[in-house]
PDB file of N, CA and C in Angstrom:
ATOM      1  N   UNK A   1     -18.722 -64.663 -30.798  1.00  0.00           N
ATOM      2  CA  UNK A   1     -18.800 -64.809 -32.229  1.00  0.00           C
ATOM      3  C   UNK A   1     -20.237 -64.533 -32.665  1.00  0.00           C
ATOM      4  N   UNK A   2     -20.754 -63.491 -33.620  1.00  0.00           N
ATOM      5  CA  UNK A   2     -21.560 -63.627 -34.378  1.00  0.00           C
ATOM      6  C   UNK A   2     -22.000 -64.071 -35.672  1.00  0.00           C
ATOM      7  N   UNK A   3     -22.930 -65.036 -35.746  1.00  0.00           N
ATOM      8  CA  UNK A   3     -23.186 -66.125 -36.804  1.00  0.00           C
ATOM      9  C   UNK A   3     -24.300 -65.735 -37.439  1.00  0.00           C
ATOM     10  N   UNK A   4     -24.910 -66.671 -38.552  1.00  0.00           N
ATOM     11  CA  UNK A   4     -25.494 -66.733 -39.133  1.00  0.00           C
ATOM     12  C   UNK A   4     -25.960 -67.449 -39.777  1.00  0.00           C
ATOM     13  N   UNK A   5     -26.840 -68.680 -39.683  1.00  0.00           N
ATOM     14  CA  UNK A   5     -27.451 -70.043 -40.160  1.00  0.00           C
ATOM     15  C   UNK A   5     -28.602 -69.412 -41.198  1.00  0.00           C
ATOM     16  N   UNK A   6     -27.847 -69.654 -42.697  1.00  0.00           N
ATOM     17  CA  UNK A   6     -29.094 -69.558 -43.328  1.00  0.00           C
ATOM     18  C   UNK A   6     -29.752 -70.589 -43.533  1.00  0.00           C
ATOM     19  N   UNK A   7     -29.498 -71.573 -43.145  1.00  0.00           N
ATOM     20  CA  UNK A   7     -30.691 -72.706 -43.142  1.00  0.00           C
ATOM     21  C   UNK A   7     -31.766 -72.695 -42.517  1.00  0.00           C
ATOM     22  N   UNK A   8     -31.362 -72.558 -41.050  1.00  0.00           N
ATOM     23  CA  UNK A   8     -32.788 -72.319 -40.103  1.00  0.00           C
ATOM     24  C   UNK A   8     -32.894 -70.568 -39.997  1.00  0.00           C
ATOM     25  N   UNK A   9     -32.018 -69.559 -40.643  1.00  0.00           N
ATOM     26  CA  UNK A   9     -32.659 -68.409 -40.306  1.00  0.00           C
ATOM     27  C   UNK A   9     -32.306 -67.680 -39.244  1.00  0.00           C
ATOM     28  N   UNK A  10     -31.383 -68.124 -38.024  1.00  0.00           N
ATOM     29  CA  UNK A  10     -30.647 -67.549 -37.112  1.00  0.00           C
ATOM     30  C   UNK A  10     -29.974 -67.120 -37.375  1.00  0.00           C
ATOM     31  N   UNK A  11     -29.896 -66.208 -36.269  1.00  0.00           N
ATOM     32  CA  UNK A  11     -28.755 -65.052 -36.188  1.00  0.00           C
ATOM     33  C   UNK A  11     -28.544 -65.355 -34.804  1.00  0.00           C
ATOM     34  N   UNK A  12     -27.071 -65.667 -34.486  1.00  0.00           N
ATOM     35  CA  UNK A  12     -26.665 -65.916 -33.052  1.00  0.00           C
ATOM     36  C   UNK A  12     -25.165 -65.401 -32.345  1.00  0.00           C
ATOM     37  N   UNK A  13     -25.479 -64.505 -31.299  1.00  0.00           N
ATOM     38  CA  UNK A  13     -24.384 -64.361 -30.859  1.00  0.00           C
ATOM     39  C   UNK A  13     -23.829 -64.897 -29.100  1.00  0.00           C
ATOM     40  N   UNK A  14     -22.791 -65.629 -29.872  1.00  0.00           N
ATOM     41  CA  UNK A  14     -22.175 -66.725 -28.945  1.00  0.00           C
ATOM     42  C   UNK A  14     -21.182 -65.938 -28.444  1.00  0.00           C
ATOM     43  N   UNK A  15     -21.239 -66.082 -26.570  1.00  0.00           N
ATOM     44  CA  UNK A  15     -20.229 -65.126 -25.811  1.00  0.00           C
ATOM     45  C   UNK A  15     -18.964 -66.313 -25.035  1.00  0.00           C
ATOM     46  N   UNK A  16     -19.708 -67.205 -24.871  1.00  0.00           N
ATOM     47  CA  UNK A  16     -18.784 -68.318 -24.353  1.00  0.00           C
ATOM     48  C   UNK A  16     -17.247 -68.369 -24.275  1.00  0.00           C
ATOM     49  N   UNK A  17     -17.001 -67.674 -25.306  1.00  0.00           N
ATOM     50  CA  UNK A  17     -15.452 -67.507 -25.620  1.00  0.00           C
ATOM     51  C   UNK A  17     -14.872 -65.964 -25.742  1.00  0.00           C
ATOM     52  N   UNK A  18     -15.720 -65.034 -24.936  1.00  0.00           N
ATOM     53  CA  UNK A  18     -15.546 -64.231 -24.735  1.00  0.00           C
ATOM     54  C   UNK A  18     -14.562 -63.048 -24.197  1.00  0.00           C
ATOM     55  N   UNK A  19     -13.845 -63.940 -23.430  1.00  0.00           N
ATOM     56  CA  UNK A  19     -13.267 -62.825 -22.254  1.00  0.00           C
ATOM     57  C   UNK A  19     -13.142 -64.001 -20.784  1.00  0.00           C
ATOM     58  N   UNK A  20     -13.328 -63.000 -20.261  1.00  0.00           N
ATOM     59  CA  UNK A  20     -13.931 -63.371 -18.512  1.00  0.00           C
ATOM     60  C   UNK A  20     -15.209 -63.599 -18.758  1.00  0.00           C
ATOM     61  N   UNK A  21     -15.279 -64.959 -18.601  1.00  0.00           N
ATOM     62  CA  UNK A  21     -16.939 -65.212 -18.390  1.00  0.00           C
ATOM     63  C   UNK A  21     -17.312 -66.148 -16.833  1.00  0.00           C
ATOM     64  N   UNK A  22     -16.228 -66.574 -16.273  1.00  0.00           N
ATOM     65  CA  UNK A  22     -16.443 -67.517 -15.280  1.00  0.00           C
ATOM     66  C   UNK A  22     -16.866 -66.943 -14.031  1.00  0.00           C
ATOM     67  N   UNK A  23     -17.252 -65.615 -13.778  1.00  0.00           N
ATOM     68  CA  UNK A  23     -17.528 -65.044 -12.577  1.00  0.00           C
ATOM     69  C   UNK A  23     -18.761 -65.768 -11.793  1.00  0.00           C
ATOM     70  N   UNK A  24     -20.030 -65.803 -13.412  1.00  0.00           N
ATOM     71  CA  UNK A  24     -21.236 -66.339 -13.230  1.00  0.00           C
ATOM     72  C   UNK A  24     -21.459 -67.600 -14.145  1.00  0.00           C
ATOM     73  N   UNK A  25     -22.443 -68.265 -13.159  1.00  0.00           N
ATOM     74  CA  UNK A  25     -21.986 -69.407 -14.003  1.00  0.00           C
ATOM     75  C   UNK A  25     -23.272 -69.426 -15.429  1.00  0.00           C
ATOM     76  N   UNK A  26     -24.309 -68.472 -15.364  1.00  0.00           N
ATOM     77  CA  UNK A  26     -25.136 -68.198 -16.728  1.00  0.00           C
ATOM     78  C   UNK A  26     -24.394 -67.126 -17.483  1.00  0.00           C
ATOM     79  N   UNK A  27     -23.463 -66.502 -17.593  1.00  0.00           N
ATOM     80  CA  UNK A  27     -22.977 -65.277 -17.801  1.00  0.00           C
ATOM     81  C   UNK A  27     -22.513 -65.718 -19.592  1.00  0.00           C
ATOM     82  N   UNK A  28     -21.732 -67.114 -19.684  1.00  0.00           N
ATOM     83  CA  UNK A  28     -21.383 -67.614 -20.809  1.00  0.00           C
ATOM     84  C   UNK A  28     -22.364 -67.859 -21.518  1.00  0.00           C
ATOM     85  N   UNK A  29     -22.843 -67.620 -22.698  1.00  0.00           N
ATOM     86  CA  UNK A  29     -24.412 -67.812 -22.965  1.00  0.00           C
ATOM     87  C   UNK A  29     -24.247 -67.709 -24.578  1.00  0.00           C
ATOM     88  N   UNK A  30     -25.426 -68.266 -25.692  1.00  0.00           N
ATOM     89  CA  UNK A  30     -25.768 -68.010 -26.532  1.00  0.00           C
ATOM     90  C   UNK A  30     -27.344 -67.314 -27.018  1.00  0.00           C
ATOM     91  N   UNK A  31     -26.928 -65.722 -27.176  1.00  0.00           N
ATOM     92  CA  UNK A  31     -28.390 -65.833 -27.799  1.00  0.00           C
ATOM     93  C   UNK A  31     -28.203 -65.918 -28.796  1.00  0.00           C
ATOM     94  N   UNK A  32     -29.833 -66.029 -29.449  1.00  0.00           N
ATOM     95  CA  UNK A  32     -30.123 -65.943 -31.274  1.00  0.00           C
ATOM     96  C   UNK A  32     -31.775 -65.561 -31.255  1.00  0.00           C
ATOM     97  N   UNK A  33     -31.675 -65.440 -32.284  1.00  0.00           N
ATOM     98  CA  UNK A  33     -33.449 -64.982 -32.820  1.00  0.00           C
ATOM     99  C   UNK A  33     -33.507 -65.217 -34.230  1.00  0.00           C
ATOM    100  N   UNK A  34     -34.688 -65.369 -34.720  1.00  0.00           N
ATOM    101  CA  UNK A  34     -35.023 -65.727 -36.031  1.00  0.00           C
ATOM    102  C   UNK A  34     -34.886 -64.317 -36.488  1.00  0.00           C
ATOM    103  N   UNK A  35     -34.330 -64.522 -37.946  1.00  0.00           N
ATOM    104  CA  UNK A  35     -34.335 -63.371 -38.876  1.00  0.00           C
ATOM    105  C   UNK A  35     -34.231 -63.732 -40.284  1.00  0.00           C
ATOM    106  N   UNK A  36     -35.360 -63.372 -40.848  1.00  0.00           N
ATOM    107  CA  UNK A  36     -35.397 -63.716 -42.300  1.00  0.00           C
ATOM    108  C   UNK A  36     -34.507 -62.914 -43.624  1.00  0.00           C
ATOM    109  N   UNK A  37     -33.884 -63.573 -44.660  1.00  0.00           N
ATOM    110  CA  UNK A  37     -33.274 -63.059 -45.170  1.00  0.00           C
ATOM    111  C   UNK A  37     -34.270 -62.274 -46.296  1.00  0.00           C
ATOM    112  N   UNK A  38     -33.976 -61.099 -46.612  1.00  0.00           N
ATOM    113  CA  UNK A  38     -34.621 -60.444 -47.619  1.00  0.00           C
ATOM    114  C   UNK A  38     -34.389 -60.349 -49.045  1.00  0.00           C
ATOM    115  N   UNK A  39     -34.631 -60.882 -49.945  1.00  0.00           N
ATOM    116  CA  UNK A  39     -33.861 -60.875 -51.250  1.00  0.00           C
ATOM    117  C   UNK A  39     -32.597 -61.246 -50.956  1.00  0.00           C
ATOM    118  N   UNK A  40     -32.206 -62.404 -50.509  1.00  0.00           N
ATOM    119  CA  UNK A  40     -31.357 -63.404 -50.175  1.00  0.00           C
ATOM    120  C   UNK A  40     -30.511 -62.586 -49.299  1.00  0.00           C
ATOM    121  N   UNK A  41     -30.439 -61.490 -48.849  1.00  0.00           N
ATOM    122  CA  UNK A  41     -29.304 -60.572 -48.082  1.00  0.00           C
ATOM    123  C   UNK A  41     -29.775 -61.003 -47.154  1.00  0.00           C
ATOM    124  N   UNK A  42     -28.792 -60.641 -45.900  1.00  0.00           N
ATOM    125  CA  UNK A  42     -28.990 -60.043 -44.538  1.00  0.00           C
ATOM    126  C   UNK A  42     -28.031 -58.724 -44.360  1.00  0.00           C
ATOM    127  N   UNK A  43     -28.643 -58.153 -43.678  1.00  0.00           N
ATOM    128  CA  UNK A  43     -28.163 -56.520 -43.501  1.00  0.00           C
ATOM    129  C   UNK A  43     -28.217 -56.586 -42.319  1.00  0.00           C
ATOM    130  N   UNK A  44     -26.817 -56.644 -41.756  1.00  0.00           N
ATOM    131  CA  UNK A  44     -26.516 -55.961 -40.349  1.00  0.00           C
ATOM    132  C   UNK A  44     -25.688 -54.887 -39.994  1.00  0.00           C
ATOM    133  N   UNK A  45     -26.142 -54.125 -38.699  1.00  0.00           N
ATOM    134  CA  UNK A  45     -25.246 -53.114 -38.481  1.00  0.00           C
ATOM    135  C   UNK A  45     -24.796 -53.800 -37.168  1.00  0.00           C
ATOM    136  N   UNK A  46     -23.871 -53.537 -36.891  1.00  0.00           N
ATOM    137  CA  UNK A  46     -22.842 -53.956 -35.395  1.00  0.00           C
ATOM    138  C   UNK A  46     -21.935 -52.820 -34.924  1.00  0.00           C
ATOM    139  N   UNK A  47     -22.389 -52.429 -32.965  1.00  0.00           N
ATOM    140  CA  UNK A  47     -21.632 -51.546 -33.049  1.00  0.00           C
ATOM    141  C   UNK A  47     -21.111 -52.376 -31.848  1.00  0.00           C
ATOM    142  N   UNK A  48     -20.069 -52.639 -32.011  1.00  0.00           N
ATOM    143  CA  UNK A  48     -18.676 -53.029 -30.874  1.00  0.00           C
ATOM    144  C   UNK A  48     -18.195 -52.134 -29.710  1.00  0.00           C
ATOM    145  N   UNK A  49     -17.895 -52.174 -28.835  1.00  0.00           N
ATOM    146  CA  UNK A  49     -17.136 -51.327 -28.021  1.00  0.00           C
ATOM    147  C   UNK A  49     -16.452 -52.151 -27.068  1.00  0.00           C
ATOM    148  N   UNK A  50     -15.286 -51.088 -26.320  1.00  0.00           N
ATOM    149  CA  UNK A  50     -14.971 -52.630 -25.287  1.00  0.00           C
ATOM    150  C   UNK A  50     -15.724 -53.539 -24.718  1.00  0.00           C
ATOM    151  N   UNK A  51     -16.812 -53.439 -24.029  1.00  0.00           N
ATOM    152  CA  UNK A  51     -17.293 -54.245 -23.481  1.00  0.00           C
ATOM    153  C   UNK A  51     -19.223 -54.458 -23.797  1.00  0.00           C
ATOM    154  N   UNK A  52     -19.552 -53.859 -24.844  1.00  0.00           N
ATOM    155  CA  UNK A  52     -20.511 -54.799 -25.521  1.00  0.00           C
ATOM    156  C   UNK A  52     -20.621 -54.448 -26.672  1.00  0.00           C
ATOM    157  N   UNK A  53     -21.739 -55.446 -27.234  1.00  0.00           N
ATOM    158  CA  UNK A  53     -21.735 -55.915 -28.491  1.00  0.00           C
ATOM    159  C   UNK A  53     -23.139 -55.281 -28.804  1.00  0.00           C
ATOM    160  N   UNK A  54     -23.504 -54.786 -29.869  1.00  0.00           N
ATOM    161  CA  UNK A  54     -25.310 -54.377 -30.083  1.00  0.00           C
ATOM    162  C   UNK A  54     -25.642 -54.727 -31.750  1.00  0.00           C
ATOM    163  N   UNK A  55     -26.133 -55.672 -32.157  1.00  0.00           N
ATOM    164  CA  UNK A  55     -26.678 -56.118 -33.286  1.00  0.00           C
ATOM    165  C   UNK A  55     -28.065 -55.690 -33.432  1.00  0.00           C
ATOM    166  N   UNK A  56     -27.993 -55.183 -34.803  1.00  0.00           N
ATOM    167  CA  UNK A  56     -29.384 -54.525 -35.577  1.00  0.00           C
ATOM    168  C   UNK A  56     -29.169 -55.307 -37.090  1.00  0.00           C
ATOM    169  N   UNK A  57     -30.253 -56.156 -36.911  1.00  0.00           N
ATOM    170  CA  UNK A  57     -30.445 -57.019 -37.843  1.00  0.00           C
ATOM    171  C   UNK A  57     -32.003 -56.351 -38.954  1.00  0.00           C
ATOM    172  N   UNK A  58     -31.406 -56.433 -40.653  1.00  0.00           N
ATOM    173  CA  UNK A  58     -32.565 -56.212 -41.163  1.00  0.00           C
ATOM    174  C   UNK A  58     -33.366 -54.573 -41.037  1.00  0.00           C
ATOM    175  N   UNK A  59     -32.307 -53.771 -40.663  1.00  0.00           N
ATOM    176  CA  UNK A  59     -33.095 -52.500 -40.153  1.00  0.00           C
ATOM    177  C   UNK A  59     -33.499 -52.189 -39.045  1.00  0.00           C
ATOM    178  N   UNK A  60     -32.974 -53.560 -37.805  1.00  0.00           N
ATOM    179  CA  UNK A  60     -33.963 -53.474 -36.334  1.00  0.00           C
ATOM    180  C   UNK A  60     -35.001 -53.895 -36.512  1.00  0.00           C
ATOM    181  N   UNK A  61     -35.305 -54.939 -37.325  1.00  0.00           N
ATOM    182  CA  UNK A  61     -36.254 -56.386 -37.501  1.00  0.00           C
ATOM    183  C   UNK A  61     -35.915 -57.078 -36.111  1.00  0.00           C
ATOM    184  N   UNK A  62     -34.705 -57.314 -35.782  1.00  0.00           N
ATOM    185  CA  UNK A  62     -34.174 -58.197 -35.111  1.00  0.00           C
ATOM    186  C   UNK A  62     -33.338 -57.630 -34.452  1.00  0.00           C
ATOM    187  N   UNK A  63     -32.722 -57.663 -32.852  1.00  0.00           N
ATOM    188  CA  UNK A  63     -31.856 -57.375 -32.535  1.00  0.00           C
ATOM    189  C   UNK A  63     -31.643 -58.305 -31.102  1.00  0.00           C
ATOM    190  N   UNK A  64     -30.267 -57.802 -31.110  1.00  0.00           N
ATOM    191  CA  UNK A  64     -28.973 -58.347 -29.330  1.00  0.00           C
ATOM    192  C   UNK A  64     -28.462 -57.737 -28.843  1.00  0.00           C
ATOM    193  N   UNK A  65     -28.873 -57.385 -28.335  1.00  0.00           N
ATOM    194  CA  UNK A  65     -27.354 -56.967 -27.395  1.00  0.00           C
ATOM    195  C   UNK A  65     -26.692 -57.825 -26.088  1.00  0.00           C
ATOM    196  N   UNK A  66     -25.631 -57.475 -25.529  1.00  0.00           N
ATOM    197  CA  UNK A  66     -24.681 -58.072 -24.805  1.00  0.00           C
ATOM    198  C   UNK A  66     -23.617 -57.377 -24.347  1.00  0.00           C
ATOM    199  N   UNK A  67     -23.373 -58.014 -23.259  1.00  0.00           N
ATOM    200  CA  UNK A  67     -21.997 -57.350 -22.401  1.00  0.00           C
ATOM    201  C   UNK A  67     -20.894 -58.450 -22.824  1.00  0.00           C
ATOM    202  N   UNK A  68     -19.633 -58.401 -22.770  1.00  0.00           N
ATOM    203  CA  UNK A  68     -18.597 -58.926 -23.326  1.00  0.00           C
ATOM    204  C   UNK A  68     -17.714 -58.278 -21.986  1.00  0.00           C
ATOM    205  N   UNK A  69     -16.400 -59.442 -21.651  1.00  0.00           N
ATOM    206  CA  UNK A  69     -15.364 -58.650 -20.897  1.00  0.00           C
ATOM    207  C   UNK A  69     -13.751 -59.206 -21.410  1.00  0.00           C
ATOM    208  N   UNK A  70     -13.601 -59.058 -22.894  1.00  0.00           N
ATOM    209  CA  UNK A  70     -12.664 -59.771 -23.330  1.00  0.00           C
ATOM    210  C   UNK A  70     -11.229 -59.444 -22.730  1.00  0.00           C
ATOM    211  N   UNK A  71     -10.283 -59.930 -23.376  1.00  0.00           N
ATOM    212  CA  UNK A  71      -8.868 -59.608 -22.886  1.00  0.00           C
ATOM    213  C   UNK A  71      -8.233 -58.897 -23.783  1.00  0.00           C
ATOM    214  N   UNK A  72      -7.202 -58.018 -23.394  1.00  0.00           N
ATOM    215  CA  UNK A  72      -6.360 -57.034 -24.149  1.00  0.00           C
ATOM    216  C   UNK A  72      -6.306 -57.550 -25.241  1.00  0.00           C
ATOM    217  N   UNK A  73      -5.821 -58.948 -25.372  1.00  0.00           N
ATOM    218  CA  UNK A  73      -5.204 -59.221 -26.979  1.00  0.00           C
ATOM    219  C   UNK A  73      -6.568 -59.288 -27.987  1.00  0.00           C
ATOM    220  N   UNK A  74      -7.858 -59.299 -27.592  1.00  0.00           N
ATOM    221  CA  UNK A  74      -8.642 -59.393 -28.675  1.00  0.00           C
ATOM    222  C   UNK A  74      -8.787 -57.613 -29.291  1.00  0.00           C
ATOM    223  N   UNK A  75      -8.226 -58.015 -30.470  1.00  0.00           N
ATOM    224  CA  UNK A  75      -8.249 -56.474 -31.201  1.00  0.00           C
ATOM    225  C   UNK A  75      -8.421 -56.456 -32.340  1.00  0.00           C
ATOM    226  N   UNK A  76      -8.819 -58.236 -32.914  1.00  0.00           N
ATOM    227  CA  UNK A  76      -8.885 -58.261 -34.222  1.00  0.00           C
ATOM    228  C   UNK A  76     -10.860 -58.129 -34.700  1.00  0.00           C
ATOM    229  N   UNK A  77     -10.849 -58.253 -36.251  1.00  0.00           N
ATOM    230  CA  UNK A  77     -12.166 -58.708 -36.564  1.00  0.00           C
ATOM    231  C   UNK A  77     -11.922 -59.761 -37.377  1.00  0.00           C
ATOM    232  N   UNK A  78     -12.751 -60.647 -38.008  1.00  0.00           N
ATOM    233  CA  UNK A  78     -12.423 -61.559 -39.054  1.00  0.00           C
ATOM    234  C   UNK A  78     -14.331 -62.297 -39.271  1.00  0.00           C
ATOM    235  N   UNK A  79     -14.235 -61.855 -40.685  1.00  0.00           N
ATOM    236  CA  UNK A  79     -15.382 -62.175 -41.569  1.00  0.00           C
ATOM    237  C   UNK A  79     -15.208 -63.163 -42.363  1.00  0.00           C
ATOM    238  N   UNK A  80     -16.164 -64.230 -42.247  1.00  0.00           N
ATOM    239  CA  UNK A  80     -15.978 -65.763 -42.886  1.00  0.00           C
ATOM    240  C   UNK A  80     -17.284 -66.482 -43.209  1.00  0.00           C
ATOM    241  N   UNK A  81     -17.359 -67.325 -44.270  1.00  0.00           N
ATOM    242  CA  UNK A  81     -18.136 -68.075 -44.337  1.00  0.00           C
ATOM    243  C   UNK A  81     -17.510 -69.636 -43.993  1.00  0.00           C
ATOM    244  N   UNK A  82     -19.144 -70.676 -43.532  1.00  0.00           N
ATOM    245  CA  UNK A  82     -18.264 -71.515 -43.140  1.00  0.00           C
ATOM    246  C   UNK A  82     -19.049 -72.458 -44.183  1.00  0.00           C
ATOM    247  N   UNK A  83     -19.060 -73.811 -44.797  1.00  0.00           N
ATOM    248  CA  UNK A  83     -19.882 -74.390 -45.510  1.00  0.00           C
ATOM    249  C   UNK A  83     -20.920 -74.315 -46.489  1.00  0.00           C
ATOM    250  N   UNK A  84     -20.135 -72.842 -47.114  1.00  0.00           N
ATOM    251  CA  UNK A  84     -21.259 -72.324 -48.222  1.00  0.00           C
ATOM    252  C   UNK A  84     -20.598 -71.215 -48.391  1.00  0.00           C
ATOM    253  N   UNK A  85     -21.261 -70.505 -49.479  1.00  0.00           N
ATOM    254  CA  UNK A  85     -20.603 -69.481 -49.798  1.00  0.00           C
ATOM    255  C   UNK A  85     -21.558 -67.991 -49.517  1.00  0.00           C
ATOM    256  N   UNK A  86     -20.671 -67.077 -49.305  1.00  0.00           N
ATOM    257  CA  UNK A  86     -21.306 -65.891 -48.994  1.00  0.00           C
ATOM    258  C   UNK A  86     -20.678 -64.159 -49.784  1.00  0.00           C
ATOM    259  N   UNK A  87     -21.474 -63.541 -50.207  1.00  0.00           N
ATOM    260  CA  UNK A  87     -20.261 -62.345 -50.408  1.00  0.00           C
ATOM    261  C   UNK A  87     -20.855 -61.338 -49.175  1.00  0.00           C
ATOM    262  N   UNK A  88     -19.822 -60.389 -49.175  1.00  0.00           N
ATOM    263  CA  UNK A  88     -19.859 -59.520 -48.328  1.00  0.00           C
ATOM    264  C   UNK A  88     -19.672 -58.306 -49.138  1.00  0.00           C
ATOM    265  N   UNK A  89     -20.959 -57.044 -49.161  1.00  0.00           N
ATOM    266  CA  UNK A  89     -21.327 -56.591 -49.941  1.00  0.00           C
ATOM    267  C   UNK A  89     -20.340 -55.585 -49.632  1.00  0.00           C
ATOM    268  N   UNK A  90     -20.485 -54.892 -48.351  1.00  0.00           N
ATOM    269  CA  UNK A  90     -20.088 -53.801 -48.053  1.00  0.00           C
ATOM    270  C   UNK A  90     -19.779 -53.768 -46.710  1.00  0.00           C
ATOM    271  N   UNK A  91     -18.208 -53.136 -46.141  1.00  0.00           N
ATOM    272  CA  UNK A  91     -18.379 -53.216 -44.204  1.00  0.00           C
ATOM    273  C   UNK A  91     -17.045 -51.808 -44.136  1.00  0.00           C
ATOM    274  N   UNK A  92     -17.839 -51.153 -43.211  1.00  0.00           N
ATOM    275  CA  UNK A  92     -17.393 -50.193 -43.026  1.00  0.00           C
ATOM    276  C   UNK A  92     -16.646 -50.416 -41.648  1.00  0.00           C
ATOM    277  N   UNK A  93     -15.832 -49.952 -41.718  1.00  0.00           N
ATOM    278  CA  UNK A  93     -15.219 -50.186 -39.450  1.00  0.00           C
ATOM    279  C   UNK A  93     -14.915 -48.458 -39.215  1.00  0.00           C
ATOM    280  N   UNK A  94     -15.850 -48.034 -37.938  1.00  0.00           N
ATOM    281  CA  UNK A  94     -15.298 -46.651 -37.920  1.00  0.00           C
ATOM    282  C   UNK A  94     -14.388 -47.072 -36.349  1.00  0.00           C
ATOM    283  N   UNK A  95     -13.519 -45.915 -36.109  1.00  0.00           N
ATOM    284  CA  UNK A  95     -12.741 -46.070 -34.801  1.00  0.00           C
ATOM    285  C   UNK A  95     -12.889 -45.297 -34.321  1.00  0.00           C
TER     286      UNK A  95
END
């Protein structure tokens, strides 16, 4: 899952619930990094593929990447706010 705490300013992507993560036992992991919002936005690009994830935060202010080894059935996306409100300006999905 990739998040976003505008309180403290993180940006975090949580693999824990990933897929197959039990091979290793550090493999399940959360990163994050500070990233400031700019004129209250955050601008990310995300490019997905089967098996990783690459976040460009802010223009490549900030970035993650990650390996992922999910299971067949994950095929969805789903964009949410949780305890506040957010709009979502613009999201493109190419295939």
């Amino acid at each position: 899952m990739l998040a976003y705490d505008a309180g403290t300013g993180v940006l975090s992507l949580d693999r824990t619930a990933s897929g197959n993560t039990d091979f290793h036992e550090s493999f399940a992991s959360v990163d994050s990094v500070a990233v400031p919002l700019e004129d209250g936005r955050l601008r990310l690009r995300v490019f997905l593929d089967r098996c990783s994830v690459e976040v460009f935060a802010q223009d490549g202010l900030a970035t993650i990447t990650d390996q992922i080894f999910p299971g067949e059935a994950s095929t969805s996306l789903a964009v949410f706010a949780a305890g506040g409100r957010a709009t979502l300006v613009s999201l493109d999905v190419v295939r």
